[in-house]
Structure formats: structure tokens, C-alpha cells
C-alpha atoms as a PDB file:
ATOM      1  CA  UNK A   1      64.520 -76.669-108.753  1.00  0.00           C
ATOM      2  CA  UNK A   2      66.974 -74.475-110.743  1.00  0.00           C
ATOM      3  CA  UNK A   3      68.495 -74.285-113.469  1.00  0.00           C
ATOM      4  CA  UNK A   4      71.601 -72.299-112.204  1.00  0.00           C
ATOM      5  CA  UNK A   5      75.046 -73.465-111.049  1.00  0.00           C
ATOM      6  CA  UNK A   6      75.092 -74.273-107.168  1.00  0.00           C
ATOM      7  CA  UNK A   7      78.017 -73.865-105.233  1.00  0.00           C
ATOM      8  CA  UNK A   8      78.896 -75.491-102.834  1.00  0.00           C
ATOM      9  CA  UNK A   9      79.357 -74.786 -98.958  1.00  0.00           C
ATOM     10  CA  UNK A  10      81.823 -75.422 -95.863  1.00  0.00           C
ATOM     11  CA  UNK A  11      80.773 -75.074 -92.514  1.00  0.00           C
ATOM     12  CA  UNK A  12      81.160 -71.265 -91.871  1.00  0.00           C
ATOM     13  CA  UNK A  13      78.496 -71.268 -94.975  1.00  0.00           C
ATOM     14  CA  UNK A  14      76.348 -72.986 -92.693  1.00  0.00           C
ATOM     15  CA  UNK A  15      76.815 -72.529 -88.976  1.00  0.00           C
ATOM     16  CA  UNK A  16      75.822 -69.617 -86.825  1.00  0.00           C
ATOM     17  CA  UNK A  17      72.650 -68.897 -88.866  1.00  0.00           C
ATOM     18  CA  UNK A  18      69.197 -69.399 -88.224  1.00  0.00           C
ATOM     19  CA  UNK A  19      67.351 -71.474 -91.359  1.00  0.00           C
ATOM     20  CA  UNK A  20      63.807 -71.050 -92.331  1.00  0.00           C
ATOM     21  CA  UNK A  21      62.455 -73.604 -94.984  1.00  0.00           C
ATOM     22  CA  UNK A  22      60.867 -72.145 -98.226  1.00  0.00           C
ATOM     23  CA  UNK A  23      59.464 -75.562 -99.117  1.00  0.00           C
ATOM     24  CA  UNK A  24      60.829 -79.587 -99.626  1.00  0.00           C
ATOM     25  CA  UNK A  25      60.047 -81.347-102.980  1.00  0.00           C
ATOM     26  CA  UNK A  26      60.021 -85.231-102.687  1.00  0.00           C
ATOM     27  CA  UNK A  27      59.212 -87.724-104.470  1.00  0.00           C
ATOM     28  CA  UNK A  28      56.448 -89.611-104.290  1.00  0.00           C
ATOM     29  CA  UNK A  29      54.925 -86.164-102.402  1.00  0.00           C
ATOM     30  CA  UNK A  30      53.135 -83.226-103.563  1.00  0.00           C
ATOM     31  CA  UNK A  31      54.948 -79.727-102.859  1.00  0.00           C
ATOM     32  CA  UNK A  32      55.459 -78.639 -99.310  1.00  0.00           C
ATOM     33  CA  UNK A  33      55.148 -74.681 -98.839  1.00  0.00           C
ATOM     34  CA  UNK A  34      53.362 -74.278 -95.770  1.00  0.00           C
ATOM     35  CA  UNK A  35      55.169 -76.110 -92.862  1.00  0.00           C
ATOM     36  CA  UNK A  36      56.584 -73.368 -90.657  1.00  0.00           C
ATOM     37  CA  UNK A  37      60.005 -75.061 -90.331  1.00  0.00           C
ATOM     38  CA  UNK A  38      63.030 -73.377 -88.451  1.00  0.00           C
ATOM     39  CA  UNK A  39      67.006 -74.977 -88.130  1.00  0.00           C
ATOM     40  CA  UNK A  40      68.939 -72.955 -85.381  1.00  0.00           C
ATOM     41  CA  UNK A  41      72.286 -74.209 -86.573  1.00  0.00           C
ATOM     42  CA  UNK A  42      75.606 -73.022 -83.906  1.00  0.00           C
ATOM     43  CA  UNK A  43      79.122 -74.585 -84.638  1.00  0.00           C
ATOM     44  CA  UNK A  44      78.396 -78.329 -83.813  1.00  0.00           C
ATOM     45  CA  UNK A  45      75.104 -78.990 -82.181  1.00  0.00           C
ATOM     46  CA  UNK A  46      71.555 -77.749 -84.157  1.00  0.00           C
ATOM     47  CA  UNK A  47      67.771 -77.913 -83.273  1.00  0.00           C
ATOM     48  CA  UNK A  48      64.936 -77.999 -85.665  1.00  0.00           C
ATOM     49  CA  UNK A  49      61.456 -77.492 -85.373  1.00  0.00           C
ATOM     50  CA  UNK A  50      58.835 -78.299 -87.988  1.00  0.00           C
ATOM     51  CA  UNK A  51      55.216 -77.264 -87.365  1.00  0.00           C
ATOM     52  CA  UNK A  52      52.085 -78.342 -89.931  1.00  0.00           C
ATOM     53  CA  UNK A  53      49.757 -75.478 -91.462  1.00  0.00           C
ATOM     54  CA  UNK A  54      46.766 -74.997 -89.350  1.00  0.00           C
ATOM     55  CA  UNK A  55      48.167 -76.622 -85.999  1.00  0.00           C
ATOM     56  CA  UNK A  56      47.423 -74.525 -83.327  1.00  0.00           C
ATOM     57  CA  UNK A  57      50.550 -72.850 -81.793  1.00  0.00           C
ATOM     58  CA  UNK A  58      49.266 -72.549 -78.177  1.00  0.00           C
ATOM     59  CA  UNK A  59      47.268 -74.740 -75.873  1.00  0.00           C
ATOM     60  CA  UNK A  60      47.431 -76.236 -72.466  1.00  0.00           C
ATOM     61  CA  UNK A  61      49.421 -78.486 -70.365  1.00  0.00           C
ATOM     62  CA  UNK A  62      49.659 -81.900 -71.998  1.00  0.00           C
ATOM     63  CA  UNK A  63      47.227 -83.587 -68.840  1.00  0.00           C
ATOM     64  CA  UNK A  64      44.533 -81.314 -70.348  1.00  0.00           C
ATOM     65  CA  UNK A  65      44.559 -82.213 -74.053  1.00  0.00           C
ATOM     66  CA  UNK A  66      42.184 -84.752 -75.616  1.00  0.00           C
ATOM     67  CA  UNK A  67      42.967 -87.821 -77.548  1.00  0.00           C
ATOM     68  CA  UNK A  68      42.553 -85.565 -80.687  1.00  0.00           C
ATOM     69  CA  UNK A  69      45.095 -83.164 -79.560  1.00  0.00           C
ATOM     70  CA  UNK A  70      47.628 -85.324 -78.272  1.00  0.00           C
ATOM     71  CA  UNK A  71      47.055 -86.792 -81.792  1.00  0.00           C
ATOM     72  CA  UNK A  72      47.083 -83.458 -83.659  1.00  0.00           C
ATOM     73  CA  UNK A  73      51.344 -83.245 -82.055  1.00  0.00           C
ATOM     74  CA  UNK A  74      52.091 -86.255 -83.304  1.00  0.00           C
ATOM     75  CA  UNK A  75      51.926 -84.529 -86.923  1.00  0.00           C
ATOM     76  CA  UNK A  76      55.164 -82.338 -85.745  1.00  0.00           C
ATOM     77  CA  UNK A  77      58.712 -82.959 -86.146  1.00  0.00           C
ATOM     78  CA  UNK A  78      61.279 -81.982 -84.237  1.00  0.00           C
ATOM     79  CA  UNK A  79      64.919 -83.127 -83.570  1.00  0.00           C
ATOM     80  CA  UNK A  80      68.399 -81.892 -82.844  1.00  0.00           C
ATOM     81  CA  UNK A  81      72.065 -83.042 -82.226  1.00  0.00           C
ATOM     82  CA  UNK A  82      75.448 -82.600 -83.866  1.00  0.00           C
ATOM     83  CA  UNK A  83      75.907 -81.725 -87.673  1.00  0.00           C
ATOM     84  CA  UNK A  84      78.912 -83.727 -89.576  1.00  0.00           C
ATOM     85  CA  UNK A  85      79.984 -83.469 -92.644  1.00  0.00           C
ATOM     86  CA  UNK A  86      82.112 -86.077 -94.374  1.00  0.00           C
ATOM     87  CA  UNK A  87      83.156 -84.653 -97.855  1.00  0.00           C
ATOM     88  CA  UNK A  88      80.439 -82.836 -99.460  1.00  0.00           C
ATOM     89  CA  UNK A  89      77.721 -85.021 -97.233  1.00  0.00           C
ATOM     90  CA  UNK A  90      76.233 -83.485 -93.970  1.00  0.00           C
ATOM     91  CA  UNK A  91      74.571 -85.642 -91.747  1.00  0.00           C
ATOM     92  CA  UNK A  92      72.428 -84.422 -89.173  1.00  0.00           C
ATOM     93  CA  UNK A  93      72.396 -86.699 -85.834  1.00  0.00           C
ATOM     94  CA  UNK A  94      69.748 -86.875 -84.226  1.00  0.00           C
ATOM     95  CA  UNK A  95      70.303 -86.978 -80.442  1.00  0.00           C
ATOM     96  CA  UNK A  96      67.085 -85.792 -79.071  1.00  0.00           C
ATOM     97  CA  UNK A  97      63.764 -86.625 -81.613  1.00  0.00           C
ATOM     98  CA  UNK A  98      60.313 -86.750 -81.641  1.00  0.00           C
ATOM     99  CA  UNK A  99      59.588 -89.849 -83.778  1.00  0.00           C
ATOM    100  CA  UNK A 100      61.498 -92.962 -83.131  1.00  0.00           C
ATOM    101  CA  UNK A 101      64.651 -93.808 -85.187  1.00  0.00           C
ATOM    102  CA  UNK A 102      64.388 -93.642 -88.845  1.00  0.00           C
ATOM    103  CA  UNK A 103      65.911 -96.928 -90.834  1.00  0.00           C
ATOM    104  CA  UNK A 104      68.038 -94.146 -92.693  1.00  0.00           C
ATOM    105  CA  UNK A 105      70.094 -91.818 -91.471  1.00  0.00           C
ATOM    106  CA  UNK A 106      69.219 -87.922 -92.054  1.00  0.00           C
ATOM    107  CA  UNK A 107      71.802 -86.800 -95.271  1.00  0.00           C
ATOM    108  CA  UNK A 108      71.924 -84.721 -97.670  1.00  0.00           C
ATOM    109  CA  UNK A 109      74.264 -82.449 -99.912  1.00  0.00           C
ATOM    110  CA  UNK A 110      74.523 -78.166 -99.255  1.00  0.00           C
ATOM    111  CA  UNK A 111      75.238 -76.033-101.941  1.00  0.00           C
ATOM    112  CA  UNK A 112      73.607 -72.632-102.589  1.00  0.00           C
ATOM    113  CA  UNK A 113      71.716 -71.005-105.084  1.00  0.00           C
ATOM    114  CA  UNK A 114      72.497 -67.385-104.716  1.00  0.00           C
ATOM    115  CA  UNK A 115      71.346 -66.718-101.010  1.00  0.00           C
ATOM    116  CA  UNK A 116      69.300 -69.588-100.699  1.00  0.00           C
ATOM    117  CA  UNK A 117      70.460 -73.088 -98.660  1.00  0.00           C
ATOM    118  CA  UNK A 118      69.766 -75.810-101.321  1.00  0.00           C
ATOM    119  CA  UNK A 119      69.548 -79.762 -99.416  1.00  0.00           C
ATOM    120  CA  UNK A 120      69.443 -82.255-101.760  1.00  0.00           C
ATOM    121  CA  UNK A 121      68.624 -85.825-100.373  1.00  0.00           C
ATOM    122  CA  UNK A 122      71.280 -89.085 -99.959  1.00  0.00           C
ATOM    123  CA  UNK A 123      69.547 -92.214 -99.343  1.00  0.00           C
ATOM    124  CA  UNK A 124      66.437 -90.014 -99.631  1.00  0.00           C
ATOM    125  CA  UNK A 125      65.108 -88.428-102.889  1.00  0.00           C
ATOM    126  CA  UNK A 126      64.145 -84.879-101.843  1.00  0.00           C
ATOM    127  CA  UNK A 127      65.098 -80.975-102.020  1.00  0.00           C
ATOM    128  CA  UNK A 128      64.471 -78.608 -99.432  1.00  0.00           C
ATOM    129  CA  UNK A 129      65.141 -74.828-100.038  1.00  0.00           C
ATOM    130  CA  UNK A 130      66.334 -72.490 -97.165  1.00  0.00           C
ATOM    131  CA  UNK A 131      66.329 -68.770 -96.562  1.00  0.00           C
ATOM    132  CA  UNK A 132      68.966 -67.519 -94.477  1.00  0.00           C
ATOM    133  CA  UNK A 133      67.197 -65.885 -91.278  1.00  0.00           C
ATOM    134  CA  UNK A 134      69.926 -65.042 -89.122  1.00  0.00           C
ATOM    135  CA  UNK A 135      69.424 -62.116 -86.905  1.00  0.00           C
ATOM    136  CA  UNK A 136      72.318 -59.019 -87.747  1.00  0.00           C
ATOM    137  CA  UNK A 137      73.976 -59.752 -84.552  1.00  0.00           C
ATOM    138  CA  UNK A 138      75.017 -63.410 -83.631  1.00  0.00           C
ATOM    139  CA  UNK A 139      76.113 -62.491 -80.288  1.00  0.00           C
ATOM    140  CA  UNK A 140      75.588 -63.272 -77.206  1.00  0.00           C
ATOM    141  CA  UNK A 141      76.582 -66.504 -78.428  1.00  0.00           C
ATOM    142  CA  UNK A 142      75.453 -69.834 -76.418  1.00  0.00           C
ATOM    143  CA  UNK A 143      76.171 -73.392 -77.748  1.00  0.00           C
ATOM    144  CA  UNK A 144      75.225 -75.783 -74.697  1.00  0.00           C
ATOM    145  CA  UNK A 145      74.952 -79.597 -74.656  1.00  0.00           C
ATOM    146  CA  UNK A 146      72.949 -80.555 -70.751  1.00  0.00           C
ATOM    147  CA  UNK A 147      72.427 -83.504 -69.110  1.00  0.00           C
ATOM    148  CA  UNK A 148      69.614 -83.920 -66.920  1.00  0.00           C
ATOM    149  CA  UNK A 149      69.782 -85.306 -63.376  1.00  0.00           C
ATOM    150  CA  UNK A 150      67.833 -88.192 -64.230  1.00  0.00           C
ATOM    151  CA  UNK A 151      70.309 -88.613 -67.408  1.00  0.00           C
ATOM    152  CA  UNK A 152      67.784 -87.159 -70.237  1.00  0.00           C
ATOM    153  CA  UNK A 153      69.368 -85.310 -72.898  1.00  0.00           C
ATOM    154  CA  UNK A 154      68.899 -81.517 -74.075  1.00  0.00           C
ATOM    155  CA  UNK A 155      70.643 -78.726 -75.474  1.00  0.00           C
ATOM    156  CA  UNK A 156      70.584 -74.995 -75.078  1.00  0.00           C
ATOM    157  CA  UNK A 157      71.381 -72.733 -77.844  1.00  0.00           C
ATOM    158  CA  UNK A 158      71.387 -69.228 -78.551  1.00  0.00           C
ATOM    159  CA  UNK A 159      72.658 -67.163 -81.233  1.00  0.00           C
ATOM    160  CA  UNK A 160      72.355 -63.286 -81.114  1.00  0.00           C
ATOM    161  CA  UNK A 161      68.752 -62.686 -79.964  1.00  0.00           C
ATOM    162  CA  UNK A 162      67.448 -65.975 -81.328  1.00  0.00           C
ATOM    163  CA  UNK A 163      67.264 -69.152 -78.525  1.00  0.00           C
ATOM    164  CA  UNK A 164      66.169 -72.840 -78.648  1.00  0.00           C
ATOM    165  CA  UNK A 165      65.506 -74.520 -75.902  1.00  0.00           C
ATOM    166  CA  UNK A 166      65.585 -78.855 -76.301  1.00  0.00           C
ATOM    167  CA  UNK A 167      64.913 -81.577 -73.551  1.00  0.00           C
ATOM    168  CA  UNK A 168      64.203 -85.106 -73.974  1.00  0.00           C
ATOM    169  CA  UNK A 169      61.947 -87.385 -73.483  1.00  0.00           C
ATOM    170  CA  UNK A 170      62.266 -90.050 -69.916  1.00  0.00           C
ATOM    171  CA  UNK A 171      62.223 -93.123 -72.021  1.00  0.00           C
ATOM    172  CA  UNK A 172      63.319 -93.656 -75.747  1.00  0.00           C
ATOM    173  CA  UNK A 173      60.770 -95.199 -78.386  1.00  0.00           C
ATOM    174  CA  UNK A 174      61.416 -98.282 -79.687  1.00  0.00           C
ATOM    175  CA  UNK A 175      62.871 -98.074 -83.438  1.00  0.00           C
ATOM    176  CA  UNK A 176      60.408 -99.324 -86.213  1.00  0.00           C
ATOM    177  CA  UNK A 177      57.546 -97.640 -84.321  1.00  0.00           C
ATOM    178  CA  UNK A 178      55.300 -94.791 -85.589  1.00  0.00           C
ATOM    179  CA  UNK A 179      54.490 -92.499 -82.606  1.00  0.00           C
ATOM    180  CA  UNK A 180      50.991 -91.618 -84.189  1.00  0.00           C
ATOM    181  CA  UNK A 181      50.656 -95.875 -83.418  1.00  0.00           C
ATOM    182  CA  UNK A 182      52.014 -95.770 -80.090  1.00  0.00           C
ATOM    183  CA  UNK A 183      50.059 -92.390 -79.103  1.00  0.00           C
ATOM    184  CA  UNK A 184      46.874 -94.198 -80.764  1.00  0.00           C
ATOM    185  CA  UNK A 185      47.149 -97.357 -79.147  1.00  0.00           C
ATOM    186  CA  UNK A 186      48.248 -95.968 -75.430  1.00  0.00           C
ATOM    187  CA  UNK A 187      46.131 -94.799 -72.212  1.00  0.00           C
ATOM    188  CA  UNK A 188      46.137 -91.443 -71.873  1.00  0.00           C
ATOM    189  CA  UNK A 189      48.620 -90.801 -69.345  1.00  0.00           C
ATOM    190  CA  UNK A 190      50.694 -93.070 -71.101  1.00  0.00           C
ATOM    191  CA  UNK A 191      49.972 -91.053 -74.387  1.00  0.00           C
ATOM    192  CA  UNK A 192      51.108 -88.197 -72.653  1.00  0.00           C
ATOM    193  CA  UNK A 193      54.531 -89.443 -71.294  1.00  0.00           C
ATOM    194  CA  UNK A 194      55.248 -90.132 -75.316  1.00  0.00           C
ATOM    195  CA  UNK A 195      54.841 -86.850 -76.057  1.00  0.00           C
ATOM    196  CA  UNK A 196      56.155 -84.889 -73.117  1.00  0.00           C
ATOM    197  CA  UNK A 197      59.510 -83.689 -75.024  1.00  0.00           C
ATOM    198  CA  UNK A 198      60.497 -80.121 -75.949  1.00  0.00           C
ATOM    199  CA  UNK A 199      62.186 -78.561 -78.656  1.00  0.00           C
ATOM    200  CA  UNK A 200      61.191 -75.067 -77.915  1.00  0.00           C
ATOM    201  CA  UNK A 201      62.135 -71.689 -80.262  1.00  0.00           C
ATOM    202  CA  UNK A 202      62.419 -68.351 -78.973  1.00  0.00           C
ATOM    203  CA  UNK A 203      63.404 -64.694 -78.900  1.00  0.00           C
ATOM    204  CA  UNK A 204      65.594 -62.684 -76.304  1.00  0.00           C
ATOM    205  CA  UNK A 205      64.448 -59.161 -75.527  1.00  0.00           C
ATOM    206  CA  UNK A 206      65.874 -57.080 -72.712  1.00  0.00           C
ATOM    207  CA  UNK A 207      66.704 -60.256 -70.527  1.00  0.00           C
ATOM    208  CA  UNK A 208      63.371 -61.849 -71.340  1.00  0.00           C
ATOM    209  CA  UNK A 209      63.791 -64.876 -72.988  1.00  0.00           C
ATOM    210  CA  UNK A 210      60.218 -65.384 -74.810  1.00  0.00           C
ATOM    211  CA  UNK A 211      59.304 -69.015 -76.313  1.00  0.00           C
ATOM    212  CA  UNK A 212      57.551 -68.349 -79.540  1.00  0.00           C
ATOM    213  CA  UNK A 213      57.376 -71.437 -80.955  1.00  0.00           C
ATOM    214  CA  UNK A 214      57.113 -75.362 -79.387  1.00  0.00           C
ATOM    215  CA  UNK A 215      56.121 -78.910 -79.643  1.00  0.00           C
ATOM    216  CA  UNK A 216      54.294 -78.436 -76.716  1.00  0.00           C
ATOM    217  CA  UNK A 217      51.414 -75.663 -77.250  1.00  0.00           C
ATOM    218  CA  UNK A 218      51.237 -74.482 -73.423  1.00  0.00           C
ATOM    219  CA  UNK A 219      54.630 -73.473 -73.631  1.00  0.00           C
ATOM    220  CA  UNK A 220      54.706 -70.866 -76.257  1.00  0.00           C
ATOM    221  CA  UNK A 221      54.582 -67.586 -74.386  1.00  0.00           C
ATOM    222  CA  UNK A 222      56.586 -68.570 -71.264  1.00  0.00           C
ATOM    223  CA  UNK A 223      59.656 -67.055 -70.164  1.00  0.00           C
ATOM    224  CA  UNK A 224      62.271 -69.876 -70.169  1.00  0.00           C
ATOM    225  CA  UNK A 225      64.700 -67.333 -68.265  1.00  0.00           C
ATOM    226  CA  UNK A 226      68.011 -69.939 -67.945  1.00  0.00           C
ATOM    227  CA  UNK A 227      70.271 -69.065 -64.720  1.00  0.00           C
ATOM    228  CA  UNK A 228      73.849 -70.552 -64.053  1.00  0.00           C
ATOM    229  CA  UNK A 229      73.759 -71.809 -60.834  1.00  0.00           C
ATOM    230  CA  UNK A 230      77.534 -73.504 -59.000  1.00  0.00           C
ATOM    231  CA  UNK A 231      80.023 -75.425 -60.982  1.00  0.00           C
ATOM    232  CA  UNK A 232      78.348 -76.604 -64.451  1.00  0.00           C
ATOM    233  CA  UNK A 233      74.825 -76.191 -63.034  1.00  0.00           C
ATOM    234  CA  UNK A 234      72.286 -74.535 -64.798  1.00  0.00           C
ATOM    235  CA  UNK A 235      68.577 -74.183 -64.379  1.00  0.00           C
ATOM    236  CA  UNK A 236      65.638 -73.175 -66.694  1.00  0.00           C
ATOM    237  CA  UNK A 237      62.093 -72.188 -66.114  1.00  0.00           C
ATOM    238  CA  UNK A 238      60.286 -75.827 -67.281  1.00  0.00           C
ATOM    239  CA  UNK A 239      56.753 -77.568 -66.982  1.00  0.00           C
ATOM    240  CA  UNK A 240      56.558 -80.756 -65.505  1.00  0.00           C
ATOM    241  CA  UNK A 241      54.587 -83.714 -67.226  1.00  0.00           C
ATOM    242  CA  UNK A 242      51.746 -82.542 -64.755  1.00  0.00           C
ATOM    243  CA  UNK A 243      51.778 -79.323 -66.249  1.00  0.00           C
ATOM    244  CA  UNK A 244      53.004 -77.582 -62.870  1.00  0.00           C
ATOM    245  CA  UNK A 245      55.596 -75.111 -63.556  1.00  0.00           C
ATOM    246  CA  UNK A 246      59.140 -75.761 -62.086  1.00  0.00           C
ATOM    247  CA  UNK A 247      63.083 -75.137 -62.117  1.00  0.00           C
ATOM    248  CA  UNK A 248      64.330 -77.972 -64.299  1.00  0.00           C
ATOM    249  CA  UNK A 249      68.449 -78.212 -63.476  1.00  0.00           C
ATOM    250  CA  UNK A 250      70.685 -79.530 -65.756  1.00  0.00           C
ATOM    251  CA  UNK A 251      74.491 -80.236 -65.996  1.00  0.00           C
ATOM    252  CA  UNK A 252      76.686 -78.881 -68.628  1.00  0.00           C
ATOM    253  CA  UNK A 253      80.107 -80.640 -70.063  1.00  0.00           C
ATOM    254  CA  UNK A 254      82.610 -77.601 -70.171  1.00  0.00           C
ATOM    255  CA  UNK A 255      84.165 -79.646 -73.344  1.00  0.00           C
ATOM    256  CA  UNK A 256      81.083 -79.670 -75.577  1.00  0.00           C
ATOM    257  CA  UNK A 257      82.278 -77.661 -77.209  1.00  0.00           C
END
């Protein structure tokens, strides 16, 4: 993709910055330039949202969407978990995602082009180009891995005025499945339960913290508004799978990190 010398990157290259994709060049694939894609990367834990051209950004609850729709999600991808690097490979784990486990893990090589994030495939033949989107001020600063009462993962992130917002799924997928199959092939409520997991994207503005971007359409505009409650308690504004609004609590580990 260029023909200039890349250098290469440690983590303080890479963390505490907000990623937006330019495009991905794989092979086997024509040229991807239109997927809105954002990374929120903090120290150790990252979310990453990746939205198709032409997908509508808002909708309703997930109880009132149509075979189609529900469909129509599957086409997303979203994920997040902790970033390693061993040598000059980063691997990103994927702790919460919306498709079922791939046979590979996600890895690939950082080096930059000037200002641009260059990710070069391993395992994978691909290259995905990255503008550097932080916001001028990277505080507040809010790196949060939760545990739900009924033992679902999320995280809650938050770098200057930029926020994303993740929470699993109830159940896992089984590995070797394609959720566009399992959606397919469900009843609807089932259908629904697949594809009732957030990784949410969002702006803070005089205490108001505004979801602009989701995996699940009726939550874009909604105030997420997260409120420390006693001990490592902490509650958001959340839908439930019924599409009711409530106060989702979740526990935080003081040690992470």
C-alpha cells in the first residue's frame, strides 16, 4: 500500500487513541472503503465496532425487528478484549464478540506510515489503514473490565470525551458456526437472544453521555449515563432483551487494571 519505510510501534504508539479505519485490502476481496469502523484502544482492554455502508444506524428494540432486520445485524462486527503484543505481533483477544470464534486468532503487525496505523495480517493476508482520531484531551480517563450479576462479560471505556460501552451476550455461540446460519435457521425470539449483545460508541458532553453508534439500532441516541453505586458496583442506563429500558448493574475488579 506504500512504497515508504514503516516504522514500527510500541504500545504508547498505540494505546489511548481512538482508531478510525481508512480501508482493509485482502486478498481474495475487493477494496473496503466504506465500512464505518472505529477501535477505542485504552492501555490493555479495546472495543471495536464495524458497521456496513447503507445499514441503518437507528431502529427499534430488537422484539420489533423483522427477520430481514435481525438479518441485516448479522452483517456487523463487533468485538473487544485485551490487546498483547509478543515481539512485533499484536493480538487482539477477543473476550466479548459478535460472531462465534474464528479458527484463527486475530494478529497482525503495527508499524506506521507517517500518521497513519498500518495492520498487516499474520495467519491472515490483509492490510488495514488507520487514521488516528483521538480527541485533544484523553482525560477523564476510564478503563473498566465488569462482570454482570448473571456472570456476562462487558467493559466500559472512556477516553477524554470519547466512551464505549460493551456487554455480552447470555449464552456463547458454538465455534464453527456462522451467526447469519444460526439467526437464519432460529425462531424469532430465539433469533433475537443471538443478537441481543452491545458494543455501543459514544460521546460525553456536559455529563451527558450520548451513544452515537451501536450494534443494536434502538440504542443510538440514548443516554447510557453510568453511576458508581457501593463497593465495586456500578450501574448503566441499558435495554432489556424486551426492549424495556432498565438499570443494568455490574461489578468491577479494582485490579483490571
Amino acid at each position: 500500500m506504500t512504497g515508504c519505510t514503516l516504522a514500527g510501534v510500541d504500545r504508547a504508539a498505540v494505546a489511548d487513541r481512538v482508531w478510525r479505519r481508512e480501508g482493509v485490502w485482502a486478498a481474495g476481496s475487493p477494496p473496503d472503503t466504506t465500512t464505518d469502523v472505529s477501535w477505542l484502544q485504552l492501555g490493555t482492554w479495546y472495543c471495536d465496532l464495524r458497521r456496513p455502508a447503507g445499514l441503518a444506524a437507528t431502529g427499534g428494540p430488537l422484539p420489533e425487528l423483522t427477520r430481514e432486520q435481525l438479518l441485516a445485524l448479522t452483517e456487523q462486527e463487533a468485538f473487544a478484549g485485551r490487546l498483547r503484543q509478543d515481539g512485533d505481533v499484536w493480538t487482539w483477544t477477543r473476550v466479548v464478540d459478535l460472531h462465534p470464534p474464528a479458527a484463527l486468532p486475530d494478529a497482525g503487525r503495527l508499524a506506521l506510515d507517517g500518521d497513519v496505523l498500518v495492520e498487516t495480517g499474520v495467519g491472515r493476508e490483509y492490510v488495514e489503514r488507520w487514521a488516528d482520531d483521538t480527541p485533544p484531551a484523553r482525560t477523564p480517563r476510564l478503563e473498566l473490565e465488569l462482570r454482570g450479576e448473571d456472570g456476562r462479560a462487558g467493559f466500559l471505556l472512556r477516553l477524554g470525551d470519547h466512551f464505549g460501552y460493551v456487554r455480552d451476550r447470555a449464552a456463547p455461540l458454538p465455534p464453527g458456526s456462522a451467526l447469519r446460519d444460526l439467526v437464519a435457521d432460529s425462531d424469532l425470539v430465539t433469533a433475537r437472544q443471538l443478537l441481543d449483545l452491545e458494543v455501543s460508541l459514544g460521546v460525553v458532553a456536559d455529563g451527558d453521555w450520548r451513544i452515537t453508534s451501536s450494534t443494536l439500532p434502538a440504542r443510538v441516541g440514548c443516554r447510557l449515563q453510568p453511576r458508581r453505586e457501593r463497593g465495586t458496583s456500578l450501574t448503566v442506563a441499558d435495554l432489556s432483551v424486551a426492549g424495556r429500558p432498565v438499570r443494568r448493574r455490574w461489578l468491577t475488579d479494582p485490579t483490571h487494571p
